[in-house]
PDB file of N, CA and C in Angstrom:
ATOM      1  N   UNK A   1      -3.604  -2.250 -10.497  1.00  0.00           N
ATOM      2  CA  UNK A   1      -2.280  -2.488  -9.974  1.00  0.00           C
ATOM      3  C   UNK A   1      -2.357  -3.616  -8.956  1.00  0.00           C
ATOM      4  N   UNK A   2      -1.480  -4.257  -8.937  1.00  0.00           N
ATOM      5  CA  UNK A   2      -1.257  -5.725  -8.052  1.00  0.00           C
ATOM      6  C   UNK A   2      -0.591  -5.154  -6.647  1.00  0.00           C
ATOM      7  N   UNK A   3      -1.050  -5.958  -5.383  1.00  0.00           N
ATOM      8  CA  UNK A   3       0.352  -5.884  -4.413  1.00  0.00           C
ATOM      9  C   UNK A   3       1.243  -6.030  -5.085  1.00  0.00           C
ATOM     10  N   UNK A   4       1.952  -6.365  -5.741  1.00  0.00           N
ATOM     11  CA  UNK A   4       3.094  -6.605  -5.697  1.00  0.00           C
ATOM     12  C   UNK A   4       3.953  -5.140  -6.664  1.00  0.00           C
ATOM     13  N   UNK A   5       3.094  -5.133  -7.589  1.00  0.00           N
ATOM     14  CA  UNK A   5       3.552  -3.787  -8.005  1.00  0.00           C
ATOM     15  C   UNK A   5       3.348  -2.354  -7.465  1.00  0.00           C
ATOM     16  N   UNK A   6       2.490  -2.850  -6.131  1.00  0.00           N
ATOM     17  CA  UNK A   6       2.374  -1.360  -5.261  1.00  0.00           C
ATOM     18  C   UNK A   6       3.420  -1.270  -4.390  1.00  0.00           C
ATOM     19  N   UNK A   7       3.885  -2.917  -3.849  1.00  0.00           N
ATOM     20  CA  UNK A   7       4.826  -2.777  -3.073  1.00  0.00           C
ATOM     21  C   UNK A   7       6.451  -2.682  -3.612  1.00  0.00           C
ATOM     22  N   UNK A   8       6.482  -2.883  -4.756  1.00  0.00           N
ATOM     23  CA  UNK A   8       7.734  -2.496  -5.758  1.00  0.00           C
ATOM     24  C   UNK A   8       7.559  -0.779  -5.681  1.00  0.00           C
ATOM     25  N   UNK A   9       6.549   0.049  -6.182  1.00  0.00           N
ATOM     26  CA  UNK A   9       6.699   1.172  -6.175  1.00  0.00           C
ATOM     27  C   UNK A   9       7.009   1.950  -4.760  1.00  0.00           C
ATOM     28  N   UNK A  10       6.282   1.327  -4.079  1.00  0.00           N
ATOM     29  CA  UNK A  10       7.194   2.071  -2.412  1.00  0.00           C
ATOM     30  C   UNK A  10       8.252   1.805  -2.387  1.00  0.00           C
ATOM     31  N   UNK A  11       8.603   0.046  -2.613  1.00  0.00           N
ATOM     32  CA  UNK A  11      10.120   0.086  -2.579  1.00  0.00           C
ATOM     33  C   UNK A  11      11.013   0.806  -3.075  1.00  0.00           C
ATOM     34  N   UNK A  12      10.952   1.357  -3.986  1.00  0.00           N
ATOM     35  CA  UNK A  12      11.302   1.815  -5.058  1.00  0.00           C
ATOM     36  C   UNK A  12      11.703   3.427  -4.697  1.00  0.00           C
ATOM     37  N   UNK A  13      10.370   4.090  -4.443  1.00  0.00           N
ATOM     38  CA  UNK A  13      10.260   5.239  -3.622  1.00  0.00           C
ATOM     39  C   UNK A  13      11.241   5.392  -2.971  1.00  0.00           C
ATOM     40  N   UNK A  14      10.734   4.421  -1.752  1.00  0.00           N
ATOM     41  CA  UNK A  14      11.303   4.971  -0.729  1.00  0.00           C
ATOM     42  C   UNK A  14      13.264   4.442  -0.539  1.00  0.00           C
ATOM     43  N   UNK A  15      13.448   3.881  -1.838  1.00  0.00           N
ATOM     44  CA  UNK A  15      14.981   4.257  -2.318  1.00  0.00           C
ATOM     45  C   UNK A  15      15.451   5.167  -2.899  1.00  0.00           C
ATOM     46  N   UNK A  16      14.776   5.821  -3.328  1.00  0.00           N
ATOM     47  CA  UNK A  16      14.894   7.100  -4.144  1.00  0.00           C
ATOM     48  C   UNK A  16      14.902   8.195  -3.108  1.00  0.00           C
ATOM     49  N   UNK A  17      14.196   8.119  -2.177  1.00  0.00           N
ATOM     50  CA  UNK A  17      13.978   9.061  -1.288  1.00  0.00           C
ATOM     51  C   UNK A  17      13.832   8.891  -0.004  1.00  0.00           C
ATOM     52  N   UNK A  18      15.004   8.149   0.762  1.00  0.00           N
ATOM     53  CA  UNK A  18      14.632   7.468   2.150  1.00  0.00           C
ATOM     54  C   UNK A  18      13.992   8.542   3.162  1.00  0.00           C
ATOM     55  N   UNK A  19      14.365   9.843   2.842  1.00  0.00           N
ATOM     56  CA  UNK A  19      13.313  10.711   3.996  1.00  0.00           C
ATOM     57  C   UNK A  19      12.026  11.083   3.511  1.00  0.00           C
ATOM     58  N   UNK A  20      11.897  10.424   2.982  1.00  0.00           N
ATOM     59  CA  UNK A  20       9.979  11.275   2.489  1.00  0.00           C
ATOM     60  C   UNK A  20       8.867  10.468   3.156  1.00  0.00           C
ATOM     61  N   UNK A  21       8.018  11.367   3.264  1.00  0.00           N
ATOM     62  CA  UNK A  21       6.531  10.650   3.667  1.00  0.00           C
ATOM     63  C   UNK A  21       5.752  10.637   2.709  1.00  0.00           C
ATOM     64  N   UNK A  22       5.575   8.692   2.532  1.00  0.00           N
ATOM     65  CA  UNK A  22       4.123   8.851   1.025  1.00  0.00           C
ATOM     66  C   UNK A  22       2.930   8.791   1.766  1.00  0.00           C
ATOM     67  N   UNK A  23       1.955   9.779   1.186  1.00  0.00           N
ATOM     68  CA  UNK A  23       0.799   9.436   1.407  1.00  0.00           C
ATOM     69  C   UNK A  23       0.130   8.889   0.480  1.00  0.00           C
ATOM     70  N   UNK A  24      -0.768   7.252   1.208  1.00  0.00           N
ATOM     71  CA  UNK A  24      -1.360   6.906  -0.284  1.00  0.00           C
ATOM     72  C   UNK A  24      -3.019   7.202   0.326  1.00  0.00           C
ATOM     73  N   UNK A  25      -3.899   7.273  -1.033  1.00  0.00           N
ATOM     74  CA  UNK A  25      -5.225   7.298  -0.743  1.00  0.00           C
ATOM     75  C   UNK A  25      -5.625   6.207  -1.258  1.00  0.00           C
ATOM     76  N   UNK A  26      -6.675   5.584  -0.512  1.00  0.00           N
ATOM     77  CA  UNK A  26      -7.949   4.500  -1.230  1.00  0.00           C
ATOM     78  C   UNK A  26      -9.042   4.617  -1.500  1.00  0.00           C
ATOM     79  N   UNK A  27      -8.967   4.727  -2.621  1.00  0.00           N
ATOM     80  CA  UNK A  27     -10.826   5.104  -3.311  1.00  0.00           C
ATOM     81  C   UNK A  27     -11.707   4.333  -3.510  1.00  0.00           C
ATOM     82  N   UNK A  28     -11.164   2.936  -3.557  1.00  0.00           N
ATOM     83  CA  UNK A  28     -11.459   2.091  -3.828  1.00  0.00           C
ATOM     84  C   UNK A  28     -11.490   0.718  -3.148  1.00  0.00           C
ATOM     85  N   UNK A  29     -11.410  -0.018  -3.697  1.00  0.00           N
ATOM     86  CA  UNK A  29     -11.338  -1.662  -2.917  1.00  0.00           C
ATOM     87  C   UNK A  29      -9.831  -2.114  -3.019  1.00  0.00           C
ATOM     88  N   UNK A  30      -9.309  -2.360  -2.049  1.00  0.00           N
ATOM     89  CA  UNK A  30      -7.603  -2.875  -2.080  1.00  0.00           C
ATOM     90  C   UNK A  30      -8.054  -4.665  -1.562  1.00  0.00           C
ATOM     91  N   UNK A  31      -8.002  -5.221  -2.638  1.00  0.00           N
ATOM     92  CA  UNK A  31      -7.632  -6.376  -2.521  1.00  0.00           C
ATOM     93  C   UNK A  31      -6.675  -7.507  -2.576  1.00  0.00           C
ATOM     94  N   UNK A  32      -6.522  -7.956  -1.099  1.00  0.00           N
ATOM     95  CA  UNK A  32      -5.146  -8.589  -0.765  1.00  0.00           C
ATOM     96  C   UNK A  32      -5.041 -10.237  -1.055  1.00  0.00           C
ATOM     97  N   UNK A  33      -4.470 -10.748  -1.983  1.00  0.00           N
ATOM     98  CA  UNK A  33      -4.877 -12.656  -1.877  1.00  0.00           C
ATOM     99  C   UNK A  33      -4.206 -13.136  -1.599  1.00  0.00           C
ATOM    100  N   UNK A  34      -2.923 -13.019  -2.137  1.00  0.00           N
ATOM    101  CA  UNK A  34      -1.671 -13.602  -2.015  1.00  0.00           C
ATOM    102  C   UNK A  34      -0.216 -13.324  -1.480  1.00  0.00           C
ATOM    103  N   UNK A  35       0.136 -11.898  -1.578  1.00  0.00           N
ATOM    104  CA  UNK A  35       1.250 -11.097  -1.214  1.00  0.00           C
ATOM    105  C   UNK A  35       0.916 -10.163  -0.251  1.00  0.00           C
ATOM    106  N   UNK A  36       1.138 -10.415   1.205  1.00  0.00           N
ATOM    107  CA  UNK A  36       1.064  -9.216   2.073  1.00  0.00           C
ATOM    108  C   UNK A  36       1.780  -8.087   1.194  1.00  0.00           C
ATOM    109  N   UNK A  37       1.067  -6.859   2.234  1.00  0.00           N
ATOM    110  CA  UNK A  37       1.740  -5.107   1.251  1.00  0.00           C
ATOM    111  C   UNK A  37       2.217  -4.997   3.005  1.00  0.00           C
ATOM    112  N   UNK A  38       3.601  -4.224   2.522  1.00  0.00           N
ATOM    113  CA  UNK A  38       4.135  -4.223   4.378  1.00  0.00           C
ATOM    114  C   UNK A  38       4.386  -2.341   3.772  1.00  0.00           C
ATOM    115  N   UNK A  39       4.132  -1.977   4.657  1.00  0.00           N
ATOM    116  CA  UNK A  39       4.482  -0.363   4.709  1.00  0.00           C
ATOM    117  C   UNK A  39       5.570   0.075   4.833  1.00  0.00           C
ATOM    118  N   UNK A  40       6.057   1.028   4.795  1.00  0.00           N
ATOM    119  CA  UNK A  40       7.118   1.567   5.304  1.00  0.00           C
ATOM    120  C   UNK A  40       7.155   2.478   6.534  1.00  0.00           C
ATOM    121  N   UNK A  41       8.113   2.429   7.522  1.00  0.00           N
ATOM    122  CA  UNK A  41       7.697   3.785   8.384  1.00  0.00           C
ATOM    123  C   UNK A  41       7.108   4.971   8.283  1.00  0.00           C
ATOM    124  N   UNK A  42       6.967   4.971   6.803  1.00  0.00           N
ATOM    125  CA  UNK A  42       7.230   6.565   6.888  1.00  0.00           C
ATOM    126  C   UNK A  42       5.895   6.745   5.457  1.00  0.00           C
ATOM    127  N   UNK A  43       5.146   5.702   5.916  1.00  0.00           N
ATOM    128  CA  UNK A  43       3.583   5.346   4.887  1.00  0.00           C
ATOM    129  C   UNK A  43       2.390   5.827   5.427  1.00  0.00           C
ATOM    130  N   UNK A  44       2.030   6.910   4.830  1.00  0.00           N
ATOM    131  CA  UNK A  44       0.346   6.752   5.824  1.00  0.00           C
ATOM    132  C   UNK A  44      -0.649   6.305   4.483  1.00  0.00           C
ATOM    133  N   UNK A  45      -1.773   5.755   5.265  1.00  0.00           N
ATOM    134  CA  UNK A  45      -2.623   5.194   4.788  1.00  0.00           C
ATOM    135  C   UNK A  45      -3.806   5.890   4.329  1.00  0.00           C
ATOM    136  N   UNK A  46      -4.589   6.574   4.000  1.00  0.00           N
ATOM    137  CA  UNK A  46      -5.578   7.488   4.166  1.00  0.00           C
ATOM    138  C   UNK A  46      -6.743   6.446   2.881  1.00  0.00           C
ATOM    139  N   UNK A  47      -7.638   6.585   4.243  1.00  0.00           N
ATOM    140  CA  UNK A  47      -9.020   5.489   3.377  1.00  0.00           C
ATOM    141  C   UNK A  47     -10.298   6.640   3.172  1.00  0.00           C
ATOM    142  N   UNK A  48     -10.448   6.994   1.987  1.00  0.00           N
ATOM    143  CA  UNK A  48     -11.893   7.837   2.057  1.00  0.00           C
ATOM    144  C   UNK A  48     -13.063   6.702   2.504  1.00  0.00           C
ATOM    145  N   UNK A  49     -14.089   7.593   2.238  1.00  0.00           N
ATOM    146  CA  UNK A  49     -15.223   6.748   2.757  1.00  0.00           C
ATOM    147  C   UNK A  49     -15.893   5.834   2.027  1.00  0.00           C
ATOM    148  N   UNK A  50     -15.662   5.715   0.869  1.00  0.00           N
ATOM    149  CA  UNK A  50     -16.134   4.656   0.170  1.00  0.00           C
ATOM    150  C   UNK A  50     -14.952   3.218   0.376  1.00  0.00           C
ATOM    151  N   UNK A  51     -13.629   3.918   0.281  1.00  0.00           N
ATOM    152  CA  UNK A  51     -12.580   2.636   0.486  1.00  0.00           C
ATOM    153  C   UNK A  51     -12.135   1.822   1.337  1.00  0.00           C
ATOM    154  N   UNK A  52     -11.911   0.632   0.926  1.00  0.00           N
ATOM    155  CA  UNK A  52     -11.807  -0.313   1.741  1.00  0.00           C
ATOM    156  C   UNK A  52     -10.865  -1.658   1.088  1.00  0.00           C
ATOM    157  N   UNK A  53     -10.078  -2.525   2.082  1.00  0.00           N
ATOM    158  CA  UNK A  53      -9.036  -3.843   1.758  1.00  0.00           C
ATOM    159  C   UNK A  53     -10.210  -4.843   2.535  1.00  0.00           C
ATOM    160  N   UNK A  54      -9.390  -5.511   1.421  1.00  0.00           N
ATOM    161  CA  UNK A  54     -10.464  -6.770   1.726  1.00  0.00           C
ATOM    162  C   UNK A  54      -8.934  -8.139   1.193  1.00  0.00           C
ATOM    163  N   UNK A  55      -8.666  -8.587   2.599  1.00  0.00           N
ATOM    164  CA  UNK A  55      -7.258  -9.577   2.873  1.00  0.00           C
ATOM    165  C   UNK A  55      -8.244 -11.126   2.869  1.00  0.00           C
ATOM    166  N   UNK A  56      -7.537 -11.506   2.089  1.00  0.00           N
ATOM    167  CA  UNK A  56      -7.956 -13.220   2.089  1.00  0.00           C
ATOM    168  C   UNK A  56      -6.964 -13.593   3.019  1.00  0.00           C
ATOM    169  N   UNK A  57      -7.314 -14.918   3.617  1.00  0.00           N
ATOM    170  CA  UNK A  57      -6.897 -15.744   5.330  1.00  0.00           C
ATOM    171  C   UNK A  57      -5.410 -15.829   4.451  1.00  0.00           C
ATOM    172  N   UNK A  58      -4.805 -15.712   5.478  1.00  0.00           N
ATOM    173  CA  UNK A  58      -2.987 -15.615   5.422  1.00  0.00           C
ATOM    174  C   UNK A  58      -2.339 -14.500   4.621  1.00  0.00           C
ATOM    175  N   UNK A  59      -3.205 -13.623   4.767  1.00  0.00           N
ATOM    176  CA  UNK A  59      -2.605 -12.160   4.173  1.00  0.00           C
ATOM    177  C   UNK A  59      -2.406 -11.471   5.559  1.00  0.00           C
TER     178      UNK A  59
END
């Protein structure tokens, strides 16, 4: 999945459901190149221990 289609699906979400809290998990490597991912208030982040973002300069 791309930023951009992660940040469509929150958007998305969190129109469907302006009071909810998503929790997302990272299992993996979130890699950022081109499209900042902006959260929502109401986003938590939860990184296990293997996961990790990795933002290229101007992300």
């Amino acid at each position: 999945m791309t930023v951009a289609q992660a940040q469509q699906l929150l958007d998305k979400s969190l129109e469907e459901n302006p009071v909810a809290v998503f929790a997302v998990h990272v299992t993996g490597e979130v890699s950022v190149s081109s499209v900042a991912l902006s959260l929502h208030d109401r986003t938590c982040m939860v990184i296990e221990k293997d996961g990790k973002f990795a933002a290229a300069a101007g992300c």
